[in-house]
Protein backbone atom coordinates (compact mmCIF):
# COMPACT_ATOMS: atom_id res chain seq x y z
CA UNK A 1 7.51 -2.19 -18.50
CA UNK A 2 6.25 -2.17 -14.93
CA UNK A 3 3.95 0.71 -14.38
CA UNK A 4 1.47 1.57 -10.97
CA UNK A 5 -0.35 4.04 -10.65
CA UNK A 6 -2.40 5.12 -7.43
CA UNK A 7 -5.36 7.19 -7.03
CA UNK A 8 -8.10 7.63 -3.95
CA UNK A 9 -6.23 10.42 -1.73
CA UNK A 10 -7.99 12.65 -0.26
CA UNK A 11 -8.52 15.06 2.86
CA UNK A 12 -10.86 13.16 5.33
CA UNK A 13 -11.58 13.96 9.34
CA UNK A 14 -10.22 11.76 11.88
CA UNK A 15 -12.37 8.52 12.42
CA UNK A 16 -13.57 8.38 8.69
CA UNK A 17 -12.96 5.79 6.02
CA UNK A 18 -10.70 5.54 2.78
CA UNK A 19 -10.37 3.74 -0.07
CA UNK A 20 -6.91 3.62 -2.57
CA UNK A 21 -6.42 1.86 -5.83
CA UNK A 22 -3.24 1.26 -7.18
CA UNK A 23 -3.53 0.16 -10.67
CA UNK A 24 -1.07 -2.03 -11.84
CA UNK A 25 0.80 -3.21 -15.70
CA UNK A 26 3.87 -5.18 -16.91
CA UNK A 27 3.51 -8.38 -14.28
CA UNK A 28 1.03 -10.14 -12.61
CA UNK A 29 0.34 -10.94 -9.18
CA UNK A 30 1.88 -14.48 -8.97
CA UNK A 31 5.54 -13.05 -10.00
CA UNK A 32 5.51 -9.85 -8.37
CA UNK A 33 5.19 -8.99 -4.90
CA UNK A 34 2.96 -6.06 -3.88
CA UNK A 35 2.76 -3.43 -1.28
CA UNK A 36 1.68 -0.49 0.25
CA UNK A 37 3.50 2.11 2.09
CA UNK A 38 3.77 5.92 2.93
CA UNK A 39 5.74 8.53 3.85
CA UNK A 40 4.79 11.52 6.47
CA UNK A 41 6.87 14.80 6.43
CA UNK A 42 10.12 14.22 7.95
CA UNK A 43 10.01 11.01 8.29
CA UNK A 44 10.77 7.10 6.65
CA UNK A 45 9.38 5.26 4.50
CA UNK A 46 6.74 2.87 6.31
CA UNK A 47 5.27 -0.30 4.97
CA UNK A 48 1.70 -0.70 5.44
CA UNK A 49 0.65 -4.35 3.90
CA UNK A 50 2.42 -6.25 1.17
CA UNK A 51 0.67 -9.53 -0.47
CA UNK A 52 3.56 -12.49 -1.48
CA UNK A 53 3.58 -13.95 -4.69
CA UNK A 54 4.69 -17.15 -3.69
CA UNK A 55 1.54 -17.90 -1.02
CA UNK A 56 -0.66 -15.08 -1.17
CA UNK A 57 -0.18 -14.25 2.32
CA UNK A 58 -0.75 -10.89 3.24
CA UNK A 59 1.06 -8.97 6.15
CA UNK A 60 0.23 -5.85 7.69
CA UNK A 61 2.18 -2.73 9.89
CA UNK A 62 1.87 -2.94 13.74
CA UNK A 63 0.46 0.70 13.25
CA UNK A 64 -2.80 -0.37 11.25
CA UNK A 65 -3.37 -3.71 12.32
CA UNK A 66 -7.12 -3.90 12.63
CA UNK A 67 -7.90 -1.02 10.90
CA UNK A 68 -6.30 -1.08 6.98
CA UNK A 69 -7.16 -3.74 4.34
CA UNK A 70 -5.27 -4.68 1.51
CA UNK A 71 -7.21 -6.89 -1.25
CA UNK A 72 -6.44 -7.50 -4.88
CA UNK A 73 -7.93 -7.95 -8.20
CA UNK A 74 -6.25 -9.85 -10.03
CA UNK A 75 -9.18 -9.78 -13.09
CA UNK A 76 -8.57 -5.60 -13.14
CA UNK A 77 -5.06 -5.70 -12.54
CA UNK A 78 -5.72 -3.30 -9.05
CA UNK A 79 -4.89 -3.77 -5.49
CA UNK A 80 -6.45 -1.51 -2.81
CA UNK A 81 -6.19 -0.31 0.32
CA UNK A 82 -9.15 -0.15 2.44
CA UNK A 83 -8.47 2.49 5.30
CA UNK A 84 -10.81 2.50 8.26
CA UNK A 85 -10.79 4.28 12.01
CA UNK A 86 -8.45 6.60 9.80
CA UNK A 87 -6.11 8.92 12.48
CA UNK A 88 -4.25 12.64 11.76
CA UNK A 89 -1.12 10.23 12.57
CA UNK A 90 -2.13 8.26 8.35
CA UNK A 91 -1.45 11.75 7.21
CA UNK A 92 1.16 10.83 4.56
CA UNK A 93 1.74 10.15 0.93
CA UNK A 94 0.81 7.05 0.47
CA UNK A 95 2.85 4.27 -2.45
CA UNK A 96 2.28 1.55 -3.99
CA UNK A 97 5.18 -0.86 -5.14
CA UNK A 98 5.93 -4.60 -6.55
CA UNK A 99 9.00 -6.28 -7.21
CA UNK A 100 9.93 -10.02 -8.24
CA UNK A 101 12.34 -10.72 -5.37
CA UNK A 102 11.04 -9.44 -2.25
CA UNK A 103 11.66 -12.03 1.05
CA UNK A 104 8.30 -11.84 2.82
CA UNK A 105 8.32 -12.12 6.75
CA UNK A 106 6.39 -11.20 9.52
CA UNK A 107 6.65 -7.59 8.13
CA UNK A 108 7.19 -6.02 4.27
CA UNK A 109 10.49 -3.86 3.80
CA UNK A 110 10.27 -1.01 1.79
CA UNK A 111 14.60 -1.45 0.80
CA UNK A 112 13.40 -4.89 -1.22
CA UNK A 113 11.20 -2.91 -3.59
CA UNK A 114 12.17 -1.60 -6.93
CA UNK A 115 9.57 -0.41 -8.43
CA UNK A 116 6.90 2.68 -7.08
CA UNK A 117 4.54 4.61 -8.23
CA UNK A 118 4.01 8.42 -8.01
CA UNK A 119 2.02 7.99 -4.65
CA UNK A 120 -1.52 9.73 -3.31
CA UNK A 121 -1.58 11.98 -0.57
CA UNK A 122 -4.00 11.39 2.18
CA UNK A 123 -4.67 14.04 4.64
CA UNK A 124 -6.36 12.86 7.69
CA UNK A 125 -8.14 16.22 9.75
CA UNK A 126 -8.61 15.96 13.90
């Protein structure tokens, strides 16, 4: 049974730092895609980073290019999400998800996912 669970949300002024965890179960990193992505009031789903299963390349949104970080541990069965330069704009709840199948571009796409977790808010203060 695939399982993730994310935790590190928190409220946080504009121009500080953030770290989330998703913790992970049921698959491992080299048959599962993984990504992150959020969701602001009123609006779509947006992917952040995703890592590929097939060549561990990682790709990231236009929107944090430069300032978000996605890593993994494969060891503790985690990925994270390393938030820096954080805006009021991040304010969102943010997901983690993984899924066998997922095509891998130039970008992630949220539609290729199937399975999420509950997702963390973050709140980011001006």
């Amino acid at each position: 049974q695939v399982q993730l669970v994310e935790s590190g949300g928190a409220l946080v002024q504009s121009g500080g730092s953030l770290r989330l965890s998703c913790a992970f179960s049921g698959f491992t990193l080299d048959d599962y895609a993984i990504g992150w992505f959020r969701q602001a009031p009123g609006k779509e789903l947006e992917a952040i980073s995703c890592i590929s299963d097939i060549d561990g390349r990682t790709v990231y949104g236009d929107s944090v290019k430069g300032r978000f970080t996605m890593s993994r541990d494969n060891d503790k069965r985690a990925v994270y999400l390393q938030m820096n330069s954080l805006k009021p704009e991040d304010t969102a709840v943010y997901y983690c998800a993984a899924d066998p199948i997922v095509v891998l571009g130039s970008t992630c796409v949220w539609r290729q996912f199937d399975n999420w977790g509950q997702g963390t808010q973050v709140t980011v203060s001006s």
